[in-house]
PDB file of N, CA and C in Angstrom:
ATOM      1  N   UNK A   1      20.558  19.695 -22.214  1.00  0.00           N
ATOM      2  CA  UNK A   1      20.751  19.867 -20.802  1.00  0.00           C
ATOM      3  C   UNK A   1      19.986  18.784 -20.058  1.00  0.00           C
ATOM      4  N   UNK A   2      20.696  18.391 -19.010  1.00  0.00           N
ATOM      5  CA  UNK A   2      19.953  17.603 -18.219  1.00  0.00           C
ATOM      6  C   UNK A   2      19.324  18.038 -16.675  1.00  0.00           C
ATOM      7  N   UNK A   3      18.134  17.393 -17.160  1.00  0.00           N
ATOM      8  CA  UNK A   3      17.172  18.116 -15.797  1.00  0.00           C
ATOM      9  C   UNK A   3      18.002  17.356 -14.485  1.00  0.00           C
ATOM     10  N   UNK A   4      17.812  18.853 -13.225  1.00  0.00           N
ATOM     11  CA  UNK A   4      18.379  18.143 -11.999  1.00  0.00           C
ATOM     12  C   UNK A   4      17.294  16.659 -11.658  1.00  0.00           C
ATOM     13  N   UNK A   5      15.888  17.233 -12.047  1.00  0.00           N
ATOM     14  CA  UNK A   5      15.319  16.168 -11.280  1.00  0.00           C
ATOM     15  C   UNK A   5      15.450  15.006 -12.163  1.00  0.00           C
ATOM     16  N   UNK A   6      15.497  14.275 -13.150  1.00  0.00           N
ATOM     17  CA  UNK A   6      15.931  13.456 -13.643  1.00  0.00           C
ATOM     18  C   UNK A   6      16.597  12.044 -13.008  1.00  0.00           C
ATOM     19  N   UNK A   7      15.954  11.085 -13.021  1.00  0.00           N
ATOM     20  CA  UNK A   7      16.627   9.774 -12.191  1.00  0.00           C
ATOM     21  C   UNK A   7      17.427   9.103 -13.037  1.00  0.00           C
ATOM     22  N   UNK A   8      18.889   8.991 -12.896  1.00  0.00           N
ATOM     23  CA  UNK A   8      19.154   7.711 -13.743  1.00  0.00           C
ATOM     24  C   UNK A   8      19.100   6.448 -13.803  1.00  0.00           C
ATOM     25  N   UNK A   9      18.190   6.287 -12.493  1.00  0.00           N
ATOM     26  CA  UNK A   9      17.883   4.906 -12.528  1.00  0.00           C
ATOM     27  C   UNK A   9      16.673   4.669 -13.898  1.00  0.00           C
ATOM     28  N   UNK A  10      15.867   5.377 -14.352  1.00  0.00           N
ATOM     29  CA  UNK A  10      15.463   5.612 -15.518  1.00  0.00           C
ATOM     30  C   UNK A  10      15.822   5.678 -16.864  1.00  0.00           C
ATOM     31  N   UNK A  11      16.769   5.925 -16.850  1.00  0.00           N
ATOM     32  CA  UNK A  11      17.572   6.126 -18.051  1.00  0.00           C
ATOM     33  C   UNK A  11      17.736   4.649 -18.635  1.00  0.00           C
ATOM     34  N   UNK A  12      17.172   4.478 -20.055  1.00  0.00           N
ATOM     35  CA  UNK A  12      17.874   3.045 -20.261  1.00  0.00           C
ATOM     36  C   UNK A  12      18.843   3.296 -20.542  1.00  0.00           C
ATOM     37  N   UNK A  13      19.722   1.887 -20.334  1.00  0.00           N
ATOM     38  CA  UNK A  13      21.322   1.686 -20.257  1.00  0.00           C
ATOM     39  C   UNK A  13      21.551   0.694 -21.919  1.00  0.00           C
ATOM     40  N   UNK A  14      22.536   1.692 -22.686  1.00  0.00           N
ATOM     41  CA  UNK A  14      22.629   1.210 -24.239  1.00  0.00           C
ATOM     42  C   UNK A  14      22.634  -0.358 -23.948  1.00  0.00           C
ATOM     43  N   UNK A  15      23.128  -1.051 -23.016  1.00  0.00           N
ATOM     44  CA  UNK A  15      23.177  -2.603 -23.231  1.00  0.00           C
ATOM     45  C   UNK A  15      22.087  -3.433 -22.951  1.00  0.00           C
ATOM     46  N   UNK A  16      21.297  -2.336 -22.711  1.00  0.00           N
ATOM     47  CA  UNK A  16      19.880  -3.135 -22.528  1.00  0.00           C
ATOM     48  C   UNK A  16      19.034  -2.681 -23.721  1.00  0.00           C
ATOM     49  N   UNK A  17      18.871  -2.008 -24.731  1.00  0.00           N
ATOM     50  CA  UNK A  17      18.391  -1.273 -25.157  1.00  0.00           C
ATOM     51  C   UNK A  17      17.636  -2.729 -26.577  1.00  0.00           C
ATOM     52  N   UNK A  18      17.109  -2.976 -26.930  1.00  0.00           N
ATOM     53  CA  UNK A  18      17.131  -3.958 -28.217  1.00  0.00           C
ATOM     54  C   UNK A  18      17.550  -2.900 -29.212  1.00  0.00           C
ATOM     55  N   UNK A  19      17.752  -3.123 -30.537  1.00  0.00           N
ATOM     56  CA  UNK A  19      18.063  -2.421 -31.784  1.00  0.00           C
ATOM     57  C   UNK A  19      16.944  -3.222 -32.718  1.00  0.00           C
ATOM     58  N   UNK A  20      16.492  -2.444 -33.371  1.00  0.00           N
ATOM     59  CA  UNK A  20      15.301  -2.678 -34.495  1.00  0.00           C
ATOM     60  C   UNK A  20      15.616  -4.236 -34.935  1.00  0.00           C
ATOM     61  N   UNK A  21      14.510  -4.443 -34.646  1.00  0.00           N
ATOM     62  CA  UNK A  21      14.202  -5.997 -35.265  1.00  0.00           C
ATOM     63  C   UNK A  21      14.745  -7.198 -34.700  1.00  0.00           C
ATOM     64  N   UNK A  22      15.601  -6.612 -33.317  1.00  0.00           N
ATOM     65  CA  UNK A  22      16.370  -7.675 -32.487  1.00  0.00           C
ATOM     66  C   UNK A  22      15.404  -8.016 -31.825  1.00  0.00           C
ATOM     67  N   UNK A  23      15.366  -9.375 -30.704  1.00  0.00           N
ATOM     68  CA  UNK A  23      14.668  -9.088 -29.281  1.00  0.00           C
ATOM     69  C   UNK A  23      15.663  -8.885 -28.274  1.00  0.00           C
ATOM     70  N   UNK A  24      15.024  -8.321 -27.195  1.00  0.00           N
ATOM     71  CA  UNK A  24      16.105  -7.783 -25.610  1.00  0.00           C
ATOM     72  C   UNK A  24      15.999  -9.168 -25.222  1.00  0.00           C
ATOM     73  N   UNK A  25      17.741  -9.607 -24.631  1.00  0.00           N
ATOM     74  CA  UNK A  25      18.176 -10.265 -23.748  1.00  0.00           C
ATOM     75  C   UNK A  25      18.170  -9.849 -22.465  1.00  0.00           C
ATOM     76  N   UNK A  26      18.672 -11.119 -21.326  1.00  0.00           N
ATOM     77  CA  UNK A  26      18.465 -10.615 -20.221  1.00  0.00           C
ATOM     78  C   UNK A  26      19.873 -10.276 -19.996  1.00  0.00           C
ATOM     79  N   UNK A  27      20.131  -9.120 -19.255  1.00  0.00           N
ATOM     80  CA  UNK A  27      21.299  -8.530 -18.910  1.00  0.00           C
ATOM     81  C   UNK A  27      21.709  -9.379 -17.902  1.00  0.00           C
ATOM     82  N   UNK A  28      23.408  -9.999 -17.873  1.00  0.00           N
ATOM     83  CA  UNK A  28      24.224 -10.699 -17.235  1.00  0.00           C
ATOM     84  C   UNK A  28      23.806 -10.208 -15.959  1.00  0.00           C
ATOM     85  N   UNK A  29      23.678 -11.234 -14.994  1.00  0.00           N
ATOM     86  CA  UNK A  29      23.639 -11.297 -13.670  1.00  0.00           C
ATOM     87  C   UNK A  29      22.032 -11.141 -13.272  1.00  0.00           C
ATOM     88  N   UNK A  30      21.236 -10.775 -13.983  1.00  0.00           N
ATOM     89  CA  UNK A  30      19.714 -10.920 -13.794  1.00  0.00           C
ATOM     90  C   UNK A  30      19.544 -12.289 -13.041  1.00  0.00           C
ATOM     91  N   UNK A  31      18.059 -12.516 -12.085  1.00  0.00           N
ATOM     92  CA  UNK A  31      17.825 -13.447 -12.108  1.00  0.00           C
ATOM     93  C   UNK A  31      16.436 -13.762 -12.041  1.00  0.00           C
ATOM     94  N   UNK A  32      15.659 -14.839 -12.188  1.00  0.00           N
ATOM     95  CA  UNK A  32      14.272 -14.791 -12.930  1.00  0.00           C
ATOM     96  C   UNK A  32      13.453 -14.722 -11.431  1.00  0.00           C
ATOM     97  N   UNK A  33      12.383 -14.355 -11.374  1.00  0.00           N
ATOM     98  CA  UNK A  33      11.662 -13.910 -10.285  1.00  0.00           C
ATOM     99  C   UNK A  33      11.178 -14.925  -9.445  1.00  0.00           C
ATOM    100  N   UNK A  34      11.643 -14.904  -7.808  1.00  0.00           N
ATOM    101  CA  UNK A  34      10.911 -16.020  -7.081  1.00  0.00           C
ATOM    102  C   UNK A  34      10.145 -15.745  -5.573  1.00  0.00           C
ATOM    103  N   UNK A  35       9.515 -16.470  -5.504  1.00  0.00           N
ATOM    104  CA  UNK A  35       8.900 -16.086  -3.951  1.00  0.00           C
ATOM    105  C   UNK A  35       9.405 -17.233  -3.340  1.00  0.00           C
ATOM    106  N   UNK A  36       9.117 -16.675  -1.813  1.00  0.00           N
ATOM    107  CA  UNK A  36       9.456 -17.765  -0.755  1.00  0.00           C
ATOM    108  C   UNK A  36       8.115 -17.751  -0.077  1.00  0.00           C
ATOM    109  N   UNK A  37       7.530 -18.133   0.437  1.00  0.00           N
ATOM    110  CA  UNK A  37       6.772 -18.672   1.445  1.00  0.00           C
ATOM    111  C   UNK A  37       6.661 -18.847   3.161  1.00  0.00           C
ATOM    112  N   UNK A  38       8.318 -18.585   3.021  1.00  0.00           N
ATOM    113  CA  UNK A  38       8.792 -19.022   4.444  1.00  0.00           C
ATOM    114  C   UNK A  38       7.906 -17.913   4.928  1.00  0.00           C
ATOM    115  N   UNK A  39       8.082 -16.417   5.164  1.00  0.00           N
ATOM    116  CA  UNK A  39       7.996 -15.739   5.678  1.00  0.00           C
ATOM    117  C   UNK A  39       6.569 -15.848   6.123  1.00  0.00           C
ATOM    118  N   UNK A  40       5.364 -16.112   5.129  1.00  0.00           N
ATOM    119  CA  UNK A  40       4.070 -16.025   4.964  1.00  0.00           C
ATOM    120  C   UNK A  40       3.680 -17.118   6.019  1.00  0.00           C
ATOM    121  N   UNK A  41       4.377 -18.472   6.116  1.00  0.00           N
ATOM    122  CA  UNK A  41       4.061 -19.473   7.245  1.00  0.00           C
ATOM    123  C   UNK A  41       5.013 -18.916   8.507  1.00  0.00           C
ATOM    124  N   UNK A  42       5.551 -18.465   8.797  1.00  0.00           N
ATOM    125  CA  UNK A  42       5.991 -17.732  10.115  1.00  0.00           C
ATOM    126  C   UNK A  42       4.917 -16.344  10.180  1.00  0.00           C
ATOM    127  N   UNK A  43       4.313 -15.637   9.527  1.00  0.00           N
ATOM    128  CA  UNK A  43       2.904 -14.836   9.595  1.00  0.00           C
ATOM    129  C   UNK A  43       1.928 -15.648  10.471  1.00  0.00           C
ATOM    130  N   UNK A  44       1.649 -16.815   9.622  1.00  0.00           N
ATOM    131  CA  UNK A  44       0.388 -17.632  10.131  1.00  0.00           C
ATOM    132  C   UNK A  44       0.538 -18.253  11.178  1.00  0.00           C
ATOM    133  N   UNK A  45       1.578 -18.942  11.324  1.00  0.00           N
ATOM    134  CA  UNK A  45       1.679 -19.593  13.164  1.00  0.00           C
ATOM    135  C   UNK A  45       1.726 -18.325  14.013  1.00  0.00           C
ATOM    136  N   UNK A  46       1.967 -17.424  13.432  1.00  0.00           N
ATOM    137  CA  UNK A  46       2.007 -15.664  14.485  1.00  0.00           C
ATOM    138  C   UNK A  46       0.485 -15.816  14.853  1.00  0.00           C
ATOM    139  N   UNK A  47      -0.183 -15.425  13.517  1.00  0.00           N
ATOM    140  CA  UNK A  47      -1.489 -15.394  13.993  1.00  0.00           C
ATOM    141  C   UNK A  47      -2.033 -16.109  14.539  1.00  0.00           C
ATOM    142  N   UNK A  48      -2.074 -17.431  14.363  1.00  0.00           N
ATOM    143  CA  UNK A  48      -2.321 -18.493  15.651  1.00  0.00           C
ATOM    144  C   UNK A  48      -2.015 -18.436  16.587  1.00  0.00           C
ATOM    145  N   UNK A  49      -1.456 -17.737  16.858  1.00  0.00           N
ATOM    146  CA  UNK A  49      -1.162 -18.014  18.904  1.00  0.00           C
ATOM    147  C   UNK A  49      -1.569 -16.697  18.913  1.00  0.00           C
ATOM    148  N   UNK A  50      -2.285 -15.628  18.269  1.00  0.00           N
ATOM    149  CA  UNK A  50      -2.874 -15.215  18.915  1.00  0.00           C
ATOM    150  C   UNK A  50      -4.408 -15.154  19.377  1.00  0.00           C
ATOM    151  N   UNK A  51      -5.063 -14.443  20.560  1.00  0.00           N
ATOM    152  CA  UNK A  51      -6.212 -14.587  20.798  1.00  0.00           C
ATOM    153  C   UNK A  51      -7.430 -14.194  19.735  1.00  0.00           C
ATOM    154  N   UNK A  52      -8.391 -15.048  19.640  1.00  0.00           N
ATOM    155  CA  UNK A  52      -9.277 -14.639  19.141  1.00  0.00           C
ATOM    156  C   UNK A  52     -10.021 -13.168  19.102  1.00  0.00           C
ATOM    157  N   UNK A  53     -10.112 -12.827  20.612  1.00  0.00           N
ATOM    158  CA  UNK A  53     -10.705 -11.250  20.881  1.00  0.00           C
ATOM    159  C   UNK A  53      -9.285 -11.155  22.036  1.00  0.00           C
ATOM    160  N   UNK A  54      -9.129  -9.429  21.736  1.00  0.00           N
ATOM    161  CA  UNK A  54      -8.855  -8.736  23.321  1.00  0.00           C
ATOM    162  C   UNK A  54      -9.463  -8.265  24.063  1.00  0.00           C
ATOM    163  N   UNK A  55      -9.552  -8.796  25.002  1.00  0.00           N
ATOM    164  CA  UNK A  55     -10.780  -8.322  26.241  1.00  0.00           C
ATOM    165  C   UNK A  55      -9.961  -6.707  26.184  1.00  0.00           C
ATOM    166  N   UNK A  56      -8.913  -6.417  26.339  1.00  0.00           N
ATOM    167  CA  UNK A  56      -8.357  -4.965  27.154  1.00  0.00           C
ATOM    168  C   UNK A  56      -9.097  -4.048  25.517  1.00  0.00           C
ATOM    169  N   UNK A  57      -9.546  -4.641  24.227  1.00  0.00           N
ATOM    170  CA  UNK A  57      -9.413  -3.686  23.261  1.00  0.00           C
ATOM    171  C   UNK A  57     -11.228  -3.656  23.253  1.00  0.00           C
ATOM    172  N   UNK A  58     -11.470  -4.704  24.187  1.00  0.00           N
ATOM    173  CA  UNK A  58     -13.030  -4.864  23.829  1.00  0.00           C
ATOM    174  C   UNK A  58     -13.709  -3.814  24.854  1.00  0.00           C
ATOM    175  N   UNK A  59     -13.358  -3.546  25.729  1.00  0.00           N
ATOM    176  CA  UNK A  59     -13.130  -2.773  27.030  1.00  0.00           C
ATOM    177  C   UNK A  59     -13.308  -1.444  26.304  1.00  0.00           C
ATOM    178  N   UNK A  60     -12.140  -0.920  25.870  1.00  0.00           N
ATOM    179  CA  UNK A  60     -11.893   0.455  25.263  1.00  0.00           C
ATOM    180  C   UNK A  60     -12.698   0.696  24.672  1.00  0.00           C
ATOM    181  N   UNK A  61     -13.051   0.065  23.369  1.00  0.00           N
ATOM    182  CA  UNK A  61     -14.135   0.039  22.465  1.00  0.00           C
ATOM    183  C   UNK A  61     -15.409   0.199  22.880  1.00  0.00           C
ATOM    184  N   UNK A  62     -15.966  -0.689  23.720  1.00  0.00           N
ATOM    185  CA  UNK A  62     -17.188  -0.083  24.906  1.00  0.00           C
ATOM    186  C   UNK A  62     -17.041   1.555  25.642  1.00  0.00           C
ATOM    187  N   UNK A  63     -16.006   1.371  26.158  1.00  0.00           N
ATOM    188  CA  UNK A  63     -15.781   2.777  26.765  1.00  0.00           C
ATOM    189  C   UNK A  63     -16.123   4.188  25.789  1.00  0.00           C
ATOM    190  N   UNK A  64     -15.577   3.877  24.464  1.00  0.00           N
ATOM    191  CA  UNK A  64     -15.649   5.080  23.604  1.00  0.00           C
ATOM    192  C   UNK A  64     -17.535   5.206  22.947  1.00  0.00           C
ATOM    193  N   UNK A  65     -17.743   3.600  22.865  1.00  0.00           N
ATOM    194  CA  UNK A  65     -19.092   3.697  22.428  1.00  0.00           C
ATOM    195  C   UNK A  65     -19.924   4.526  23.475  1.00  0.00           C
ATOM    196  N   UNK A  66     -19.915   4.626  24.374  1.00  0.00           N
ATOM    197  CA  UNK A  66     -20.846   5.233  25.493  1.00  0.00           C
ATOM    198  C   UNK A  66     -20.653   6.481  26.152  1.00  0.00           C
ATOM    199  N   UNK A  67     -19.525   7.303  25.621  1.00  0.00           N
ATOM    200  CA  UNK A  67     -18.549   8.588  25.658  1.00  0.00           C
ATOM    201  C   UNK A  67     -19.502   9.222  24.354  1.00  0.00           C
ATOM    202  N   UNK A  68     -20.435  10.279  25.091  1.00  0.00           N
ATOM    203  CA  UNK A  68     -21.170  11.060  23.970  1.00  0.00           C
ATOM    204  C   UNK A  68     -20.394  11.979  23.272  1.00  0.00           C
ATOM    205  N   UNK A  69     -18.989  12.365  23.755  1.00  0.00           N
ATOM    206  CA  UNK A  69     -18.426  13.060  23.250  1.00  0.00           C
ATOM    207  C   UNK A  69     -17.321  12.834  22.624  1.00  0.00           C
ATOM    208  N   UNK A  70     -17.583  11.220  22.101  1.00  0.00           N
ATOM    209  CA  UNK A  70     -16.656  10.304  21.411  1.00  0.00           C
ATOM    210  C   UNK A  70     -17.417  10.466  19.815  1.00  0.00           C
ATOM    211  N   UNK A  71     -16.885  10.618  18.939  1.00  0.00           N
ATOM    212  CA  UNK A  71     -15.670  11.281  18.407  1.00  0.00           C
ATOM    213  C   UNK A  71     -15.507  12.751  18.851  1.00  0.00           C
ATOM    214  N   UNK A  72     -14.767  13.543  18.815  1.00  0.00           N
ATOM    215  CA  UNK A  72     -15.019  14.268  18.913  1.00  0.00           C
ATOM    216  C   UNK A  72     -15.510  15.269  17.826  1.00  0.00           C
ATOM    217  N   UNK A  73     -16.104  16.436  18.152  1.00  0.00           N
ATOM    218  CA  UNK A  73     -16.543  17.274  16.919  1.00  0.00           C
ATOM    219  C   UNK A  73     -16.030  17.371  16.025  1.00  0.00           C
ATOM    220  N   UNK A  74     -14.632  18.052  16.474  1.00  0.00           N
ATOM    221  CA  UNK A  74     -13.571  18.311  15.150  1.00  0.00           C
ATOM    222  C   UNK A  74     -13.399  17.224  14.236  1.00  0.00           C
ATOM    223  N   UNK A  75     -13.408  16.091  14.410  1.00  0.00           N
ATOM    224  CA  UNK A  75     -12.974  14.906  13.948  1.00  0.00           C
ATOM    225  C   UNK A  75     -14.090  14.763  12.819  1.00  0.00           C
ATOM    226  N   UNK A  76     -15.393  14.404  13.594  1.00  0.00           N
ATOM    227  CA  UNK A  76     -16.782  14.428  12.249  1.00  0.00           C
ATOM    228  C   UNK A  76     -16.486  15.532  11.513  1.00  0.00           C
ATOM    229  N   UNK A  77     -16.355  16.598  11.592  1.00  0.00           N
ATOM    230  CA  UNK A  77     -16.204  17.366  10.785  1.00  0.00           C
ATOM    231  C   UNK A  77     -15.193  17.273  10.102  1.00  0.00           C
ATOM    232  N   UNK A  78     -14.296  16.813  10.177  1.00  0.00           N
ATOM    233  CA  UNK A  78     -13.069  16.767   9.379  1.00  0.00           C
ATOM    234  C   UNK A  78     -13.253  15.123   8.619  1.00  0.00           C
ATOM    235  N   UNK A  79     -13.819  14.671   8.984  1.00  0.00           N
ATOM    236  CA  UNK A  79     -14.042  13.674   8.107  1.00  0.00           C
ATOM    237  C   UNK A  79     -15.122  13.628   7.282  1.00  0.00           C
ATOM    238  N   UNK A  80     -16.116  14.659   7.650  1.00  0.00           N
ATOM    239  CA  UNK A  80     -17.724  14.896   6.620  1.00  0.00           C
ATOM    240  C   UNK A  80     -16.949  15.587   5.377  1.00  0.00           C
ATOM    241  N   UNK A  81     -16.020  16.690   5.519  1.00  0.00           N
ATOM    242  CA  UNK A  81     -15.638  17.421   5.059  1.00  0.00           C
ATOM    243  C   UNK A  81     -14.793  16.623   3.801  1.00  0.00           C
ATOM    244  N   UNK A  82     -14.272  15.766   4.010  1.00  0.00           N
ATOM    245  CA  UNK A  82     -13.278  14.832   3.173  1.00  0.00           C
ATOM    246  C   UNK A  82     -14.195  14.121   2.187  1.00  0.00           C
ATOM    247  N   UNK A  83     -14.881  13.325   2.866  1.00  0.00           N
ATOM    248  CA  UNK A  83     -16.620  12.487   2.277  1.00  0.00           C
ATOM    249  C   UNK A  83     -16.906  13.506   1.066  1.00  0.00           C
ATOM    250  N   UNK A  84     -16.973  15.111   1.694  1.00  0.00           N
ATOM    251  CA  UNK A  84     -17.858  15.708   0.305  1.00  0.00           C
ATOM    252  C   UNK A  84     -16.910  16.524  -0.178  1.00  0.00           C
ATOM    253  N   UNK A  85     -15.389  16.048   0.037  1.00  0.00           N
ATOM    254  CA  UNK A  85     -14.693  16.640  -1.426  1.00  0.00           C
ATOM    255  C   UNK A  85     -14.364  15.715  -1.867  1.00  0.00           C
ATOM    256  N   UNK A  86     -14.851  14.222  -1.679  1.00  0.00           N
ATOM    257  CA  UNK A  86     -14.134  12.962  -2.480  1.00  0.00           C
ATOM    258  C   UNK A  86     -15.166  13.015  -3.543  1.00  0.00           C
ATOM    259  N   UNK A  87     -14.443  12.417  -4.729  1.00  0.00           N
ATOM    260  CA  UNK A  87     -15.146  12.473  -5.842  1.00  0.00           C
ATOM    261  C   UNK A  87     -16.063  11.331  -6.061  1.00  0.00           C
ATOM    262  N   UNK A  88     -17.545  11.927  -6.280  1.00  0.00           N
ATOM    263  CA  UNK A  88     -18.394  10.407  -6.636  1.00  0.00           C
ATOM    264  C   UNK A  88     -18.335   9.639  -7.752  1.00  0.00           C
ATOM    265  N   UNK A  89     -17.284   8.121  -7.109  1.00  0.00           N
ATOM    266  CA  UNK A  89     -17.282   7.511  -8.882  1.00  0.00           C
ATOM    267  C   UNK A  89     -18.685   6.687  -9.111  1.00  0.00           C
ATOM    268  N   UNK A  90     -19.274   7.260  -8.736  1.00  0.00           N
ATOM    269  CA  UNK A  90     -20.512   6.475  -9.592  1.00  0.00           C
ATOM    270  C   UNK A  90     -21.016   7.034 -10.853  1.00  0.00           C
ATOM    271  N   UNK A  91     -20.234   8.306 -10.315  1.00  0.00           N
ATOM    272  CA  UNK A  91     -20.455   9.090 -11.834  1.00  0.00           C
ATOM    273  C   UNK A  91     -19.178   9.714 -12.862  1.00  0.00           C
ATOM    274  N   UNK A  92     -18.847   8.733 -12.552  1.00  0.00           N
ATOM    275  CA  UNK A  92     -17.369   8.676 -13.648  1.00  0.00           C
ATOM    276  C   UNK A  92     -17.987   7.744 -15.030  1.00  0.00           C
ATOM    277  N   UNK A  93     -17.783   8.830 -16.083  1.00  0.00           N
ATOM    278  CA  UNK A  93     -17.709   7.788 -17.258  1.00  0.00           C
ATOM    279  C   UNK A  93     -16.689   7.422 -18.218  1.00  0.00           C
ATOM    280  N   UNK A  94     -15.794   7.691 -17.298  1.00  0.00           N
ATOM    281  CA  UNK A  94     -14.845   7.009 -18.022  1.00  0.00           C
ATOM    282  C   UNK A  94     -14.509   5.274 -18.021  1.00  0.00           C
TER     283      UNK A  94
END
């Protein structure tokens, strides 16, 4: 029987499969792996034109620093709470 959850994109496909003592070919229409670059230099001239700082984010950021009731409670607590159910890998020995 076959499980519903089961992907057949998983499934190897008999024409890919090697047979004992063969090696696997590449299946017709494959093609060998490449990058482009383009995209990564249209990233970087992005980031160049933009500003070094935002005054409007530097602003906010001040504003919240001096807001005693910035974070709010719930929030530390919900994040202390996370801190001490994360596991300490310093003491992993694996």
């Amino acid at each position: 029987m076959i499980s519903s959850t089961s992907s057949p994109d998983r499934t190897p496909r008999p024409d890919l499969v090697a047979a004992a003592g063969q090696s696997a070919q590449k299946a017709p229409g494959q093609r060998p792996d490449r990058i482009s670059t383009e995209s990564a230099a249209f990233l970087k001239s992005e980031l160049q034109r933009q500003p070094e700082t935002r005054p409007e984010v530097v602003e906010r950021a001040k504003a919240l620093a001096a807001d005693p009731k910035y974070p709010p409670v719930e929030v530390a607590r919900h994040v202390a709470a996370q801190i001490l159910a994360a596991p300490d890998l310093s003491e992993d020995q694996s």
